[in-house]
PDB file of N, CA and C in Angstrom:
ATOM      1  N   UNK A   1      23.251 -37.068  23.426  1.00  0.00           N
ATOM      2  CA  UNK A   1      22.856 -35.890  24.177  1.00  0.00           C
ATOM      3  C   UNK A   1      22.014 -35.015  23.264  1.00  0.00           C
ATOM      4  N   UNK A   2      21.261 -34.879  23.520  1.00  0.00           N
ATOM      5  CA  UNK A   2      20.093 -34.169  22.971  1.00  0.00           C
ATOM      6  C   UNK A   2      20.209 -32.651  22.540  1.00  0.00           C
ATOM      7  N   UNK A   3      20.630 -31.655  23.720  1.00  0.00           N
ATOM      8  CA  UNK A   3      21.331 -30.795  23.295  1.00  0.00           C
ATOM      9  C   UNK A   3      22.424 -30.639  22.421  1.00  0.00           C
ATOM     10  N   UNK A   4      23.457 -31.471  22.386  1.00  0.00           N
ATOM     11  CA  UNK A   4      24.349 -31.621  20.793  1.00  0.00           C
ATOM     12  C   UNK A   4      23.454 -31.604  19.700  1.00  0.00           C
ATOM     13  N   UNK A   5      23.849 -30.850  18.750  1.00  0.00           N
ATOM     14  CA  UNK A   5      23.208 -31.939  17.693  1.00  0.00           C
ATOM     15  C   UNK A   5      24.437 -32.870  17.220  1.00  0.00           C
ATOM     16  N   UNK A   6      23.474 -33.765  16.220  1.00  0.00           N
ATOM     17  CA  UNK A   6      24.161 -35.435  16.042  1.00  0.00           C
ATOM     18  C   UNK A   6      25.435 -35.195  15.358  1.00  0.00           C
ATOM     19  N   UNK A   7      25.004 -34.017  14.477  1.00  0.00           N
ATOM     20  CA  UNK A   7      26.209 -34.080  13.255  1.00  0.00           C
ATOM     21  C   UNK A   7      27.554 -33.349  13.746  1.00  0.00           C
ATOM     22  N   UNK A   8      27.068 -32.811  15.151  1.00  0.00           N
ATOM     23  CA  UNK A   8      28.682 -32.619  15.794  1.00  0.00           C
ATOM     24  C   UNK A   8      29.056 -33.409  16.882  1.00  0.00           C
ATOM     25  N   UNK A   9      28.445 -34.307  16.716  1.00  0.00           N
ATOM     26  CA  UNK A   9      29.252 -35.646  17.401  1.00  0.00           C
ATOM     27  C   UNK A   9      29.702 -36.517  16.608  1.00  0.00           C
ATOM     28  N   UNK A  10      29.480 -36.589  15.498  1.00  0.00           N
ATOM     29  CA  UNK A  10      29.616 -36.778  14.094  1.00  0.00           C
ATOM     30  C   UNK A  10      30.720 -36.449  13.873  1.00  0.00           C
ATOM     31  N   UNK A  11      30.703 -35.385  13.743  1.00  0.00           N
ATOM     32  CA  UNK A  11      32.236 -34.279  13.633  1.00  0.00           C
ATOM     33  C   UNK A  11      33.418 -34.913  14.623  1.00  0.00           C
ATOM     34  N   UNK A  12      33.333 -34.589  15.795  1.00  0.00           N
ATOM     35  CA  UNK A  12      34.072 -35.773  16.275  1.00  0.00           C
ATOM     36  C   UNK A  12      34.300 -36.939  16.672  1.00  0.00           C
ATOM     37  N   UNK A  13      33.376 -37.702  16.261  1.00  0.00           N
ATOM     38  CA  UNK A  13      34.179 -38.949  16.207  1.00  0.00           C
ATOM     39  C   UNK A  13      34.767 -39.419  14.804  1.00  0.00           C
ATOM     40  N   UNK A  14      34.519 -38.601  13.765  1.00  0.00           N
ATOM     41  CA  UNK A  14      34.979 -38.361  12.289  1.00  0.00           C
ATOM     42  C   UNK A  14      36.857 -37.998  12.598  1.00  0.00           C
ATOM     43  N   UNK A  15      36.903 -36.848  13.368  1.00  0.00           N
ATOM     44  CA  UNK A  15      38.246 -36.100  13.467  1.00  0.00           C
ATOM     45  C   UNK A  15      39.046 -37.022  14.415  1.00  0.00           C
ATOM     46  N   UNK A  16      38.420 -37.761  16.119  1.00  0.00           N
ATOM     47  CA  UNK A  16      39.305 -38.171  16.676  1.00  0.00           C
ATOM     48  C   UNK A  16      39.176 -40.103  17.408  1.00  0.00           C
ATOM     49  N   UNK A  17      37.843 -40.343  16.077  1.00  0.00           N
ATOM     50  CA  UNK A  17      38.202 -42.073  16.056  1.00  0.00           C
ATOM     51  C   UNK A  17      37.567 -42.113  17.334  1.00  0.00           C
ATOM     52  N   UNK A  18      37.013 -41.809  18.301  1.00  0.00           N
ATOM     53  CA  UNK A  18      35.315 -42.073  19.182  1.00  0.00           C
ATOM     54  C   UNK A  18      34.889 -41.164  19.985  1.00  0.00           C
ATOM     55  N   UNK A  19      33.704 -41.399  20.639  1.00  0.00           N
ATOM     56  CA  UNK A  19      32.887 -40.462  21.160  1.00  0.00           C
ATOM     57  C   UNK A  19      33.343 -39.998  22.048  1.00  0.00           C
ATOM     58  N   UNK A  20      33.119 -38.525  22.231  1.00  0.00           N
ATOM     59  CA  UNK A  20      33.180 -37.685  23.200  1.00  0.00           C
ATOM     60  C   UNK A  20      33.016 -37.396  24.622  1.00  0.00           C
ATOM     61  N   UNK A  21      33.537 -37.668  25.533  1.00  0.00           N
ATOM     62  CA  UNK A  21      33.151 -37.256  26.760  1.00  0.00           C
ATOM     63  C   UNK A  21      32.473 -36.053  26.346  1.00  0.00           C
ATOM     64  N   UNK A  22      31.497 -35.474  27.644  1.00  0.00           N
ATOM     65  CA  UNK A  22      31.406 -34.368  27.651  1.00  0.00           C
ATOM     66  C   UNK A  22      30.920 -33.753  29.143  1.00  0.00           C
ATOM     67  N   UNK A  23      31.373 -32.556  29.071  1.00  0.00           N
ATOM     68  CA  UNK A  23      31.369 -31.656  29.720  1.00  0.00           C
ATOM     69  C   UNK A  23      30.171 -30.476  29.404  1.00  0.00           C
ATOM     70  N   UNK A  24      29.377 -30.506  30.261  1.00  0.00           N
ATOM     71  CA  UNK A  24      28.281 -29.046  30.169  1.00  0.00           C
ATOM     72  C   UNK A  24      28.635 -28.360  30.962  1.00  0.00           C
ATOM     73  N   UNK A  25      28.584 -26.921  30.591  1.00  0.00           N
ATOM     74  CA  UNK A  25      29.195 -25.654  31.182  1.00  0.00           C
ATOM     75  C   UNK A  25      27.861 -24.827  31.308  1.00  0.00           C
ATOM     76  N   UNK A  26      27.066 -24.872  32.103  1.00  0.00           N
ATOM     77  CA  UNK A  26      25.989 -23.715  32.310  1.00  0.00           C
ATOM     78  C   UNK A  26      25.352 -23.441  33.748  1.00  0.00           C
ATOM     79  N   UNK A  27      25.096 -22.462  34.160  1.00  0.00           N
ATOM     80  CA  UNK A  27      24.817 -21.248  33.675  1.00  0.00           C
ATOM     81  C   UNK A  27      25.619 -20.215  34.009  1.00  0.00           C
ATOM     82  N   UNK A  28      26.576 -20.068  34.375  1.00  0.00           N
ATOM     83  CA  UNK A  28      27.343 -19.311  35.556  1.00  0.00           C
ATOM     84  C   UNK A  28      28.364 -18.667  34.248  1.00  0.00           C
ATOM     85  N   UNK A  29      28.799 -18.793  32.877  1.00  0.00           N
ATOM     86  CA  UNK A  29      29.700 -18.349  32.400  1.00  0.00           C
ATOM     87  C   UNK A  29      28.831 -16.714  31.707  1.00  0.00           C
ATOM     88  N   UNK A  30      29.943 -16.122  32.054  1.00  0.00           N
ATOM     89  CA  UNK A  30      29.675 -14.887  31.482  1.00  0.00           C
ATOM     90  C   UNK A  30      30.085 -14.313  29.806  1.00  0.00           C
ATOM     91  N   UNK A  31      29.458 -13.819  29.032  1.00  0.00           N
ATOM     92  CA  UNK A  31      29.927 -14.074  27.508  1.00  0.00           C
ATOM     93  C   UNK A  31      30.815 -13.571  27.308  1.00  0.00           C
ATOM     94  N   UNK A  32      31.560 -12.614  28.049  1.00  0.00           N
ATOM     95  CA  UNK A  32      33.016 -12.089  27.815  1.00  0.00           C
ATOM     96  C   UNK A  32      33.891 -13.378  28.067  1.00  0.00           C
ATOM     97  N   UNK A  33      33.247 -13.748  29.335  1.00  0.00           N
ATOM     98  CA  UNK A  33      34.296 -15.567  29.167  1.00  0.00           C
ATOM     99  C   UNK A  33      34.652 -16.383  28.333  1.00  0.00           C
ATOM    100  N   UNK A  34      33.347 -16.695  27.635  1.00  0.00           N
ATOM    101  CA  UNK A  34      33.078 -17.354  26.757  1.00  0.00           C
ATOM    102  C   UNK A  34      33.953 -16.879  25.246  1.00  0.00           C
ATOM    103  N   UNK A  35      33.543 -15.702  25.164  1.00  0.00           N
ATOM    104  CA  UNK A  35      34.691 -15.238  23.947  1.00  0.00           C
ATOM    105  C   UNK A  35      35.553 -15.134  23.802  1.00  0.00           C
ATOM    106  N   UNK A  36      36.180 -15.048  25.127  1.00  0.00           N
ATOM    107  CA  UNK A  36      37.826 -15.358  25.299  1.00  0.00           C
ATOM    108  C   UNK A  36      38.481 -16.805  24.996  1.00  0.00           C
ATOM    109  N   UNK A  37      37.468 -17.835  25.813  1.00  0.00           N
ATOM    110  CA  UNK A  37      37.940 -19.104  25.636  1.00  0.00           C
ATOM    111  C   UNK A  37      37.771 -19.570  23.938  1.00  0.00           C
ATOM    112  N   UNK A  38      36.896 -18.706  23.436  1.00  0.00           N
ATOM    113  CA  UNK A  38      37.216 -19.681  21.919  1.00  0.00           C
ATOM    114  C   UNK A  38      37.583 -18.869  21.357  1.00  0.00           C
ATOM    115  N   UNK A  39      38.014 -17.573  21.439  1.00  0.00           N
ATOM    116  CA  UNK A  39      38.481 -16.538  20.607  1.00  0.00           C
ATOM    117  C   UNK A  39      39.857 -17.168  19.641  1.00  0.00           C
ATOM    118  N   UNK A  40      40.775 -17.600  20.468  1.00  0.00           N
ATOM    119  CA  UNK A  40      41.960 -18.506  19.353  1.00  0.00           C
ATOM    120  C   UNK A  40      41.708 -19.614  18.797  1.00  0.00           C
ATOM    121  N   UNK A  41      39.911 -19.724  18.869  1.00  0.00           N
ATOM    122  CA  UNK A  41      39.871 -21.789  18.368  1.00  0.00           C
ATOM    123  C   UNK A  41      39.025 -21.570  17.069  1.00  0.00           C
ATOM    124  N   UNK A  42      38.779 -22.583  16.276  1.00  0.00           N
ATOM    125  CA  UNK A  42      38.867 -22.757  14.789  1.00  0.00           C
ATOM    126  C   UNK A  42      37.899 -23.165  14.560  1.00  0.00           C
ATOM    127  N   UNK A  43      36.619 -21.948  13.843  1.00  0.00           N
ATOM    128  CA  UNK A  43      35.345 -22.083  13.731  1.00  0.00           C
ATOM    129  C   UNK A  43      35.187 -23.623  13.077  1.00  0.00           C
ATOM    130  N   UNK A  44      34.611 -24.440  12.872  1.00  0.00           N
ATOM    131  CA  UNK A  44      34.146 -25.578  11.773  1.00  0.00           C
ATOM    132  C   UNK A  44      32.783 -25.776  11.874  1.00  0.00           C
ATOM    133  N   UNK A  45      32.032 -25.459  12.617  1.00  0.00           N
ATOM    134  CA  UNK A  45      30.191 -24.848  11.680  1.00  0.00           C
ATOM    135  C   UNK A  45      29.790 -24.048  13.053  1.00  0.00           C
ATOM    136  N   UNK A  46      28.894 -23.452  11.798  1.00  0.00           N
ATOM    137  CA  UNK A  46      27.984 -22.685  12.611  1.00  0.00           C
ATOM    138  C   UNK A  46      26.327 -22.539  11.946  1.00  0.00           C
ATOM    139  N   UNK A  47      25.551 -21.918  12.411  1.00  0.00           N
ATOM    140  CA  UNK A  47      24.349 -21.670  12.441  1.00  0.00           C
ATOM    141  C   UNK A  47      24.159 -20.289  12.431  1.00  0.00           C
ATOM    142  N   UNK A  48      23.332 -19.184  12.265  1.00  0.00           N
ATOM    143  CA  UNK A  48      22.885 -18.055  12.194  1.00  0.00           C
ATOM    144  C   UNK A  48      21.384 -18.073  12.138  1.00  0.00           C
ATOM    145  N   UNK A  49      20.782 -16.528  12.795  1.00  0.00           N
ATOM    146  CA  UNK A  49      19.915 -16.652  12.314  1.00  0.00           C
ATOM    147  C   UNK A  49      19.695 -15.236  11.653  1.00  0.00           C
ATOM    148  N   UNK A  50      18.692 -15.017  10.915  1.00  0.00           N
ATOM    149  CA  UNK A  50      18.768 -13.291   9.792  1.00  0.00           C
ATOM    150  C   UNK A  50      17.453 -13.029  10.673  1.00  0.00           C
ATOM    151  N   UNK A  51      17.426 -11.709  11.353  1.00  0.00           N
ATOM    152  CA  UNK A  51      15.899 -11.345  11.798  1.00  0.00           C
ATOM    153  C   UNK A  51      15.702 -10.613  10.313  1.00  0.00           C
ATOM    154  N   UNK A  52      14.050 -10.084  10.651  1.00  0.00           N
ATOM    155  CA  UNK A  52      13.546  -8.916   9.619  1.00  0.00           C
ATOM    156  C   UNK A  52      14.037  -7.946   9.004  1.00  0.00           C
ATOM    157  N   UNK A  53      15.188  -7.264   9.790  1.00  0.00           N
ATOM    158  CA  UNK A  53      15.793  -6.525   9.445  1.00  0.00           C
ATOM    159  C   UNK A  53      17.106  -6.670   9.223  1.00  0.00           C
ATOM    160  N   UNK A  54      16.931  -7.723   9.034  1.00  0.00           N
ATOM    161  CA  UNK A  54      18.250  -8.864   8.658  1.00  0.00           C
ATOM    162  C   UNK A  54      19.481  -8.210   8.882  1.00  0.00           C
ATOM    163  N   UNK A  55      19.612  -8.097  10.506  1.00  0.00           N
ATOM    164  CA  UNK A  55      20.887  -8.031  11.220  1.00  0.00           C
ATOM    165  C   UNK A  55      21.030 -10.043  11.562  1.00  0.00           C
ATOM    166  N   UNK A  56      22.537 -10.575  11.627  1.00  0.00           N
ATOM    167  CA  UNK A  56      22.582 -11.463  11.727  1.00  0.00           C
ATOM    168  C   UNK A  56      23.022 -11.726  13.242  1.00  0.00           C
ATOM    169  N   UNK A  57      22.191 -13.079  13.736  1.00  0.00           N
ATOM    170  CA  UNK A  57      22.216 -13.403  14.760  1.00  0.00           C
ATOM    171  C   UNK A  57      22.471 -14.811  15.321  1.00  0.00           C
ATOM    172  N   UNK A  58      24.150 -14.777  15.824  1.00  0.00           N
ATOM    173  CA  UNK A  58      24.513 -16.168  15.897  1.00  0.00           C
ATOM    174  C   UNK A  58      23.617 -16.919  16.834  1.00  0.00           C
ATOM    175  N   UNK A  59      23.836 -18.069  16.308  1.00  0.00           N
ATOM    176  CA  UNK A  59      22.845 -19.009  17.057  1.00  0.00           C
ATOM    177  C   UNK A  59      23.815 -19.878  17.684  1.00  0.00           C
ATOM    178  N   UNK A  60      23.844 -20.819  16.890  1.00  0.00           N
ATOM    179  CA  UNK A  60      24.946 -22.126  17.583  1.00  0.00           C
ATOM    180  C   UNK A  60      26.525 -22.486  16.334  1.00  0.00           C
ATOM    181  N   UNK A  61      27.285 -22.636  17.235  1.00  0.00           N
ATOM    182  CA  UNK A  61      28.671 -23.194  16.624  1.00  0.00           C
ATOM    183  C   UNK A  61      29.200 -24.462  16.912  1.00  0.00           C
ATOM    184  N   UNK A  62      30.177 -24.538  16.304  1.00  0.00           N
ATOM    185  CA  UNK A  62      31.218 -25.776  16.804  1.00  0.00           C
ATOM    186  C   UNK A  62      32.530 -25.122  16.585  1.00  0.00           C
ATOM    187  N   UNK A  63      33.566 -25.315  17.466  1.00  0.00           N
ATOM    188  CA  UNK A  63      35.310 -24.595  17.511  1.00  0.00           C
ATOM    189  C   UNK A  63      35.874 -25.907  17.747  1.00  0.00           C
ATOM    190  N   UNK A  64      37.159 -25.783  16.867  1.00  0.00           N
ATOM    191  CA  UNK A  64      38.042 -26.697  17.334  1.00  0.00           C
ATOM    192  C   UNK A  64      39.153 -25.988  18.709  1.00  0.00           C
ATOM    193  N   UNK A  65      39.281 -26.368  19.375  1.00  0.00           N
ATOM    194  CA  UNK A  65      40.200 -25.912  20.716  1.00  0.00           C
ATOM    195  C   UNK A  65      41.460 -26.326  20.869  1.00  0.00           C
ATOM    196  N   UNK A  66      41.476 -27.723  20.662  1.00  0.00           N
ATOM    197  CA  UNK A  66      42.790 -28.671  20.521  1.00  0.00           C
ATOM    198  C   UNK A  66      42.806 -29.455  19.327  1.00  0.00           C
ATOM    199  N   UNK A  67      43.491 -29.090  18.498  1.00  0.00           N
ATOM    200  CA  UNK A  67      43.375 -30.354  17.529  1.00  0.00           C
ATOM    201  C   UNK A  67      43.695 -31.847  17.603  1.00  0.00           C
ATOM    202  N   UNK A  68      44.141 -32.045  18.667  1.00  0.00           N
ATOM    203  CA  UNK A  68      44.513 -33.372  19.515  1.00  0.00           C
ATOM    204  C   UNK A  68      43.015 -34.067  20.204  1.00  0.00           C
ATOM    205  N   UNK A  69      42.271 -33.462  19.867  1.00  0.00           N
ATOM    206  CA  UNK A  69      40.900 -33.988  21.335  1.00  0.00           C
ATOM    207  C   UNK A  69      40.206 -33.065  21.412  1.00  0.00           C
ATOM    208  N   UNK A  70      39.621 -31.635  21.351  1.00  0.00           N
ATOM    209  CA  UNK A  70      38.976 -31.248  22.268  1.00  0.00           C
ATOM    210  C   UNK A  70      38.028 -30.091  20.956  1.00  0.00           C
ATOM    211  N   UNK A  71      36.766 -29.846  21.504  1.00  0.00           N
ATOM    212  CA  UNK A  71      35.847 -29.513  20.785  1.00  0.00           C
ATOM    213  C   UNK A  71      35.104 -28.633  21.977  1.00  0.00           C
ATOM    214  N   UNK A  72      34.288 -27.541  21.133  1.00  0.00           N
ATOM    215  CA  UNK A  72      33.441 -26.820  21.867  1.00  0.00           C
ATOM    216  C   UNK A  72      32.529 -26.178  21.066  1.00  0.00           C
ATOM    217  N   UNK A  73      31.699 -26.893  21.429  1.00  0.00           N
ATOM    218  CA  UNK A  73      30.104 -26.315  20.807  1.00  0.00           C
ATOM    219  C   UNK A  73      29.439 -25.537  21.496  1.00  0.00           C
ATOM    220  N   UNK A  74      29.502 -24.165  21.353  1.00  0.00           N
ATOM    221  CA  UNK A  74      28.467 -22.963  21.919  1.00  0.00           C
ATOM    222  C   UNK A  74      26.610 -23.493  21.557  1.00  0.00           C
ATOM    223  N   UNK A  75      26.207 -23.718  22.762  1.00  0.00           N
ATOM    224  CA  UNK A  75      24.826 -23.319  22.272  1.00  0.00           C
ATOM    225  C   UNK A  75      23.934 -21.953  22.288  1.00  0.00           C
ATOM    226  N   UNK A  76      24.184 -21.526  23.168  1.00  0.00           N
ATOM    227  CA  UNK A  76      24.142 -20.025  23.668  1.00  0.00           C
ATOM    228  C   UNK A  76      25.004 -19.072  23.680  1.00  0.00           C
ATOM    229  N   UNK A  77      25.163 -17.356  24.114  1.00  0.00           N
ATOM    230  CA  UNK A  77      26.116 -17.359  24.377  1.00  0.00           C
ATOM    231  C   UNK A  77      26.750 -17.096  25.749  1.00  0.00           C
ATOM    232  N   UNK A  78      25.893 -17.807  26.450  1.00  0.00           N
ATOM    233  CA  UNK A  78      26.769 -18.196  27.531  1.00  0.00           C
ATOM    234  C   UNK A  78      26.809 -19.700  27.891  1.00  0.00           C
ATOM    235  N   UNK A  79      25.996 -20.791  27.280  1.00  0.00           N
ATOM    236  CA  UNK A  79      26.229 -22.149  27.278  1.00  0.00           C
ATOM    237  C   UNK A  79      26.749 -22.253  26.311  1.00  0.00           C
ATOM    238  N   UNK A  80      27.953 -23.681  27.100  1.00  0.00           N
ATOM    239  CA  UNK A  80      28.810 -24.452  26.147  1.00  0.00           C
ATOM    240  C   UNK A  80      29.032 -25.644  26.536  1.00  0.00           C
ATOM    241  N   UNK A  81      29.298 -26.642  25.510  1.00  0.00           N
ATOM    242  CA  UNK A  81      29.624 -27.971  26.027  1.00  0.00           C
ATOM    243  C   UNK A  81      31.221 -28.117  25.442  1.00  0.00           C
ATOM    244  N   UNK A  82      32.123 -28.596  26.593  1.00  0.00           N
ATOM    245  CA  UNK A  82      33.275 -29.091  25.863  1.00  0.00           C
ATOM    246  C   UNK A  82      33.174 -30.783  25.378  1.00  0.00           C
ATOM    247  N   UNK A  83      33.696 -31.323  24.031  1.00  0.00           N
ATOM    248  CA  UNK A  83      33.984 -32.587  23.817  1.00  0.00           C
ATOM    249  C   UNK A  83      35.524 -32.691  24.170  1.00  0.00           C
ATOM    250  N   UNK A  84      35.096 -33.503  24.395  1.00  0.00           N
ATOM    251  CA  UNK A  84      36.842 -34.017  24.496  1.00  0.00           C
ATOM    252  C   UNK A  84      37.251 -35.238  24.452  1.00  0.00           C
ATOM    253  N   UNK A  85      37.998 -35.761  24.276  1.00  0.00           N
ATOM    254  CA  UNK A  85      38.685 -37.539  24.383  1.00  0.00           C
ATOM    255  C   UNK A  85      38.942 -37.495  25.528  1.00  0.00           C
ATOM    256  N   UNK A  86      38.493 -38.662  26.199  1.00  0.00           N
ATOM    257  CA  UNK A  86      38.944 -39.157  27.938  1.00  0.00           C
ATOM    258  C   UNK A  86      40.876 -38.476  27.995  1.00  0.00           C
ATOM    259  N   UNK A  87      41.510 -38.656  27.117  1.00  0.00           N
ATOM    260  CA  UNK A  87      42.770 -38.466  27.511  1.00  0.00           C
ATOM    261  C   UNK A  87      43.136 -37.192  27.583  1.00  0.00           C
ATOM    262  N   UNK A  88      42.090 -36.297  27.631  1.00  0.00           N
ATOM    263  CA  UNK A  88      42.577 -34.765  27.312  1.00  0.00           C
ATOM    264  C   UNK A  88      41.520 -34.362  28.643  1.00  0.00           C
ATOM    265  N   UNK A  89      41.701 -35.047  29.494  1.00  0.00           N
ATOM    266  CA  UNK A  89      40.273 -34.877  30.689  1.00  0.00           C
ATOM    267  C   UNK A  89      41.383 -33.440  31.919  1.00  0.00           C
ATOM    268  N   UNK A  90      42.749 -33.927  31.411  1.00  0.00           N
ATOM    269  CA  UNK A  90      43.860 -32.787  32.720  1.00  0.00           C
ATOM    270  C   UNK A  90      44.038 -31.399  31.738  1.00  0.00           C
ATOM    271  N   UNK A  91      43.749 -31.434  30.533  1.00  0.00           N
ATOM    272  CA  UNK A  91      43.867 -29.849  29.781  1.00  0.00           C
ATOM    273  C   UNK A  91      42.375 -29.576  29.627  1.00  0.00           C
ATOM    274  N   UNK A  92      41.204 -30.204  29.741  1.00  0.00           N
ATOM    275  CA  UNK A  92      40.001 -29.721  29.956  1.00  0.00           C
ATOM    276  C   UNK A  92      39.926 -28.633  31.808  1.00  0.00           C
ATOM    277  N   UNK A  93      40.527 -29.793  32.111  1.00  0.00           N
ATOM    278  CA  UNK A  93      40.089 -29.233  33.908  1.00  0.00           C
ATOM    279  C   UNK A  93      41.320 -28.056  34.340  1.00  0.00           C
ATOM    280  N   UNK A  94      42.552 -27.650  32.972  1.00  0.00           N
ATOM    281  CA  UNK A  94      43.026 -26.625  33.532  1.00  0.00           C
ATOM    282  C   UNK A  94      42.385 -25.537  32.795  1.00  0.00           C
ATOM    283  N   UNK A  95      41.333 -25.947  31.739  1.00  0.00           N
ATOM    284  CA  UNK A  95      41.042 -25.075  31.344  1.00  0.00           C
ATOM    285  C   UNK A  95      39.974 -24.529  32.004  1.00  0.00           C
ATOM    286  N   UNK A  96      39.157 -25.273  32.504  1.00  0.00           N
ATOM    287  CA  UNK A  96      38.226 -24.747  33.690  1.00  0.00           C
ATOM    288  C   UNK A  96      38.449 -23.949  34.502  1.00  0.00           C
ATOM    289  N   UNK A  97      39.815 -24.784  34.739  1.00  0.00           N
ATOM    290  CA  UNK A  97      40.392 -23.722  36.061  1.00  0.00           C
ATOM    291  C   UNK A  97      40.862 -22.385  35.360  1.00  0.00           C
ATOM    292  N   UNK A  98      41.719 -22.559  34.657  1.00  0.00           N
ATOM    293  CA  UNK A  98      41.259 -21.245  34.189  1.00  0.00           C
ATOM    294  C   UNK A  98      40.459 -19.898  33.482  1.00  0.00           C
ATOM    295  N   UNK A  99      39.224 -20.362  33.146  1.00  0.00           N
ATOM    296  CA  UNK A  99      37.800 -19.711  33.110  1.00  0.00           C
ATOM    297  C   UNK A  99      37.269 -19.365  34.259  1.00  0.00           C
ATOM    298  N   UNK A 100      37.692 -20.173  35.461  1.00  0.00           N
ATOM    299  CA  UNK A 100      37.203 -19.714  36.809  1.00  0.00           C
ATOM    300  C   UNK A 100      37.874 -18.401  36.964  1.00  0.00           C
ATOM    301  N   UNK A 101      39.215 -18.293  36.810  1.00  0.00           N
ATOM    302  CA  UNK A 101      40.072 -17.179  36.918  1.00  0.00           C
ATOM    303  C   UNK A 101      39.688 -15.939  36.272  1.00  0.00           C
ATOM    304  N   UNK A 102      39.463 -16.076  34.803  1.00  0.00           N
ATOM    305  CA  UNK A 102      38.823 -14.971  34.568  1.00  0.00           C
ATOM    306  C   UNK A 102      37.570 -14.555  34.158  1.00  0.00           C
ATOM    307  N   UNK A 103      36.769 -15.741  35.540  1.00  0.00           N
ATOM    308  CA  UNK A 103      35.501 -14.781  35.712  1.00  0.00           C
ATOM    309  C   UNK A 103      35.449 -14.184  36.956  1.00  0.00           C
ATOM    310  N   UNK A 104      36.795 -14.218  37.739  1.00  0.00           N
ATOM    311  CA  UNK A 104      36.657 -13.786  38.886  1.00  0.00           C
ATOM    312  C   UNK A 104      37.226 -12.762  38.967  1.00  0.00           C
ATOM    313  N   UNK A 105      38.444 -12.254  38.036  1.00  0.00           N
ATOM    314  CA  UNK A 105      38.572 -11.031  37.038  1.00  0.00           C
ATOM    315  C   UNK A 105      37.551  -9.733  36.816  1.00  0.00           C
ATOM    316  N   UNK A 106      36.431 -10.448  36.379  1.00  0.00           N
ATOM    317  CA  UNK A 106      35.848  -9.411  35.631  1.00  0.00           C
ATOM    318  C   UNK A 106      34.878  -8.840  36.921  1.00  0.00           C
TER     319      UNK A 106
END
């Protein structure tokens, strides 16, 4: 997938022994959503960028979510892709379901 980059597919199939399903999440998430859902998950890279006046400006990440399976790479901040292992496909889709919930919240 083109949008990934390689070295975080890399990343997981390094951490969980093969490739990733995946899941694209765009355009409909709102970035308060978005910060909620990875707010408890476990940076392992990121990207920045420094403007001129070198305030820093995230670009792209990778979070661990589950340490069992599941990955989420922000490309934006309101696109995201979840990875996940086929066997973690019923805690991906409650997690959906619940992102639906609180964007219907806000």
């Amino acid at each position: 997938m083109k949008e990934i980059p390689q070295h975080c597919i890399d990343i997981f199939k390094e951490r969980f022994g093969c490739y990733p399903s995946i899941v694209d999440i765009y355009p409909n998430m709102e970035k308060e959503v978005v910060d909620k859902l990875i707010t408890k998950s476990h940076l392992l890279w990121y990207e920045d960028f420094i403007t001129i006046d070198y305030d820093i400006k995230p670009q792209h990440s990778l979070y661990e979510y589950d340490s069992t399976g599941i990955l989420i790479y922000r490309k934006t901040e309101r696109h995201i892709f979840i990875l996940t292992k086929v066997d973690k496909k019923n805690v991906v889709d409650y997690t959906l379901q619940q992102l639906k919930r609180l964007k219907k919240k806000d």
